[in-house]
Every structure is written in C-alpha cells, then in structure tokens.
C-alpha atoms as a PDB file:
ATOM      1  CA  UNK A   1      99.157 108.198 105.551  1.00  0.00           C
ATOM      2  CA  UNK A   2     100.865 110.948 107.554  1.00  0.00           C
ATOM      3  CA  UNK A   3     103.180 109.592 110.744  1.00  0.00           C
ATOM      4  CA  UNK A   4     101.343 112.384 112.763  1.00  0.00           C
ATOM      5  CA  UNK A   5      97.374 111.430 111.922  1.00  0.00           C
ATOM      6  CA  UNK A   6      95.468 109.618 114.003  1.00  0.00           C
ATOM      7  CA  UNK A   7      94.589 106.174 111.694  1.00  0.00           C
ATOM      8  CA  UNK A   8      90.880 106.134 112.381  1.00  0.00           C
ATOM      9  CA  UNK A   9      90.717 109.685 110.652  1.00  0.00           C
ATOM     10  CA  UNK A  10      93.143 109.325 107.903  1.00  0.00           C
ATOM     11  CA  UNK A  11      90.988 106.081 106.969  1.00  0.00           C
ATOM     12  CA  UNK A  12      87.939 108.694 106.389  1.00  0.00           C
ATOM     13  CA  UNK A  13      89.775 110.840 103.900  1.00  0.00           C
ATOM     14  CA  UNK A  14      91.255 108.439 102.176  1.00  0.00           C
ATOM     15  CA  UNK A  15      90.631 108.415  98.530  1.00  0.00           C
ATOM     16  CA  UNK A  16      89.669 104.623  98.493  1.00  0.00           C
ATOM     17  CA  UNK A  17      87.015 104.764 101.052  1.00  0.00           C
ATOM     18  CA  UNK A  18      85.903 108.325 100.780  1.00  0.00           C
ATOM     19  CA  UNK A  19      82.550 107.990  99.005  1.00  0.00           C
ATOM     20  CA  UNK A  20      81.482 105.213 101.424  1.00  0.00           C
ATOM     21  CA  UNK A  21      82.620 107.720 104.733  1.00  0.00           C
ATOM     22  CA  UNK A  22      80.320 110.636 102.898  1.00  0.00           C
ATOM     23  CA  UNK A  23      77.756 108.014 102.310  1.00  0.00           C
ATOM     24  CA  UNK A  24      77.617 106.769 105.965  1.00  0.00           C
ATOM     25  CA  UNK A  25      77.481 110.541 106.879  1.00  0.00           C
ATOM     26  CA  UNK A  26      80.610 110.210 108.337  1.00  0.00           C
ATOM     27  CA  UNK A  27      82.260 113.017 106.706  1.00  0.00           C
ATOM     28  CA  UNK A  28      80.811 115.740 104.224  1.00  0.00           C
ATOM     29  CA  UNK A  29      81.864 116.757 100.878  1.00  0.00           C
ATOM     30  CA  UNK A  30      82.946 120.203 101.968  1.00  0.00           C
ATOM     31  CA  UNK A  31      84.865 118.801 104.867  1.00  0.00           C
ATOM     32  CA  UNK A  32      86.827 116.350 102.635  1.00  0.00           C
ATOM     33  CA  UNK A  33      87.279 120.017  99.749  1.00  0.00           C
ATOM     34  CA  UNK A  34      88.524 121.257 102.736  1.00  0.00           C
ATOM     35  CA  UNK A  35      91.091 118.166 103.799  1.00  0.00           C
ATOM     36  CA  UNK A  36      92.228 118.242 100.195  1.00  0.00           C
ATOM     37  CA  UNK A  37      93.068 122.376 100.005  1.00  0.00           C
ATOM     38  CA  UNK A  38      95.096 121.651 103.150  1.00  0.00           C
ATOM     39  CA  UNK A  39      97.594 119.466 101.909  1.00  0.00           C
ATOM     40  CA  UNK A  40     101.109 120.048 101.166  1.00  0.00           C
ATOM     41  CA  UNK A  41     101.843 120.060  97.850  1.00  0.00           C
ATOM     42  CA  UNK A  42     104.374 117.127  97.484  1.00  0.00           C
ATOM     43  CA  UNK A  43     105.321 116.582  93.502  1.00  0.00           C
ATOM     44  CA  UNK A  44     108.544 117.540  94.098  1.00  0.00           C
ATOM     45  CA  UNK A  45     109.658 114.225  95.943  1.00  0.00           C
ATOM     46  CA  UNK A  46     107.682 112.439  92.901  1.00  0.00           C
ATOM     47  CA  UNK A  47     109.992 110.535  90.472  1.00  0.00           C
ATOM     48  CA  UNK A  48     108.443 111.038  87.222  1.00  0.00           C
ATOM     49  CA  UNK A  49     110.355 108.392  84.541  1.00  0.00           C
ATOM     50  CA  UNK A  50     113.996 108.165  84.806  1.00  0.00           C
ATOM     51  CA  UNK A  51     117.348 109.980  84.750  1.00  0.00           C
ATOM     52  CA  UNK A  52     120.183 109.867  83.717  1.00  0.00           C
ATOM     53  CA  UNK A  53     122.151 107.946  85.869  1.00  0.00           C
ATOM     54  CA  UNK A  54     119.280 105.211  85.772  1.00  0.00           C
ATOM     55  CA  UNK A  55     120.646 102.178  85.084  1.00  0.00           C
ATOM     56  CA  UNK A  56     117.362  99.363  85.428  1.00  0.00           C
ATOM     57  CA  UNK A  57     117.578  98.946  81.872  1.00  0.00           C
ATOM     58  CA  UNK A  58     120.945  97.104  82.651  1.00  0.00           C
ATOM     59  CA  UNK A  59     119.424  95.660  85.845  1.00  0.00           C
ATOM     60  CA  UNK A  60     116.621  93.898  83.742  1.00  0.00           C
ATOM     61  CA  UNK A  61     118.780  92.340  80.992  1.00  0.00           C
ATOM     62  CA  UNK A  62     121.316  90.384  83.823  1.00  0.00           C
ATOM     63  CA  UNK A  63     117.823  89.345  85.629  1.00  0.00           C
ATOM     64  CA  UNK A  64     116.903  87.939  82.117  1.00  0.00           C
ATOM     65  CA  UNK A  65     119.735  86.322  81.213  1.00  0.00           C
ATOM     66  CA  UNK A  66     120.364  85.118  84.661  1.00  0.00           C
ATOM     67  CA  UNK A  67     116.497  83.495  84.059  1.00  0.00           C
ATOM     68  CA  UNK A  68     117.453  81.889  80.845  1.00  0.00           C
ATOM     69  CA  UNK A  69     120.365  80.470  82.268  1.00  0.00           C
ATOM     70  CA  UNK A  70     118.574  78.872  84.905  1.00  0.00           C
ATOM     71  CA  UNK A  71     115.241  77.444  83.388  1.00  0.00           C
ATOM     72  CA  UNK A  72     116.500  76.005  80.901  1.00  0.00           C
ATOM     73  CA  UNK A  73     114.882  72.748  79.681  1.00  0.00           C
ATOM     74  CA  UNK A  74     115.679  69.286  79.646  1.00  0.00           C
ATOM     75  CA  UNK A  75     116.397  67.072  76.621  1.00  0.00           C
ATOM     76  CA  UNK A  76     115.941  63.668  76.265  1.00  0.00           C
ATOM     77  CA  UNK A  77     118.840  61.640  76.965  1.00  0.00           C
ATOM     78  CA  UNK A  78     120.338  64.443  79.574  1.00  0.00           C
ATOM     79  CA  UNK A  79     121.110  63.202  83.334  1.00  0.00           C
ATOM     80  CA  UNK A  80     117.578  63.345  85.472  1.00  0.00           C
ATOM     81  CA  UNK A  81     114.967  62.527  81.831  1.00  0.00           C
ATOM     82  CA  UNK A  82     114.024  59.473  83.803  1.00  0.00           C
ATOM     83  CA  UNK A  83     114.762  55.731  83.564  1.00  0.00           C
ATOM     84  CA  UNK A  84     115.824  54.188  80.267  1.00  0.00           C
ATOM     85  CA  UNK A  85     115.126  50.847  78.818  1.00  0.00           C
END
C-alpha cells in the first residue's frame, strides 16, 4: 500500500478484496482498469533470483549445521537418560 493513500481506498483496489468491493458495488470494473493503468511501473526494484555476490547458500549450510549440532539426540547411558537401577 502506498504511504500517500488513504487506507479505506487502497483496501478497495486491492487485489485480495477486489471482486468482493465490485460485488458490493463499491467500485466498478472500469474504475479498478483504470487504478491499474495508473500505476507506476515498479519491476525494476524487483529482485528476481540471485546475484552474484549472494551468499544464502553459505548462510543456510552454517544454520544447518549449527541445527545438527544442537538437536542432537540422547543415548542411553548419557548424563540426563533418567534414573538407573
């Protein structure tokens, strides 16, 4: 939603709830056409896969190893497998 719309209105052209708003009679189809012509054309600031310089592949191996290392499970006879008799 744009910083500068009033909330009330944004919530009628948005793309979740449009159908019920032209439904309700709240907004016509040509009205939301014309919303839709009007916008700025924003796929530039999109990030479409990855670069370069992307490193999460790295990121995502230390979070699973740093997982494994952590959850690791209990054997019998270690320190905390309950009372023995």
């Amino acid at each position: 939603m744009a910083r500068d719309q009033d909330p009330k209105t944004s919530r009628l052209y948005d793309r979740r709830t449009v159908e019920r708003s032209i439904k309700k009679g709240l907004l016509t189809r040509k009205d939301y056409e014309k919303h839709l012509k009007a916008l700025d054309d924003v796929a530039e600031k999109g990030v479409y896969g990855g670069n370069e310089d992307d490193d999460d592949e790295d990121d995502l191996a230390a979070a699973e190893e740093t997982e494994t290392e952590t959850d690791e499970p209990e054997t019998p006879g270690s320190e905390g497998a309950g009372p023995s008799n």
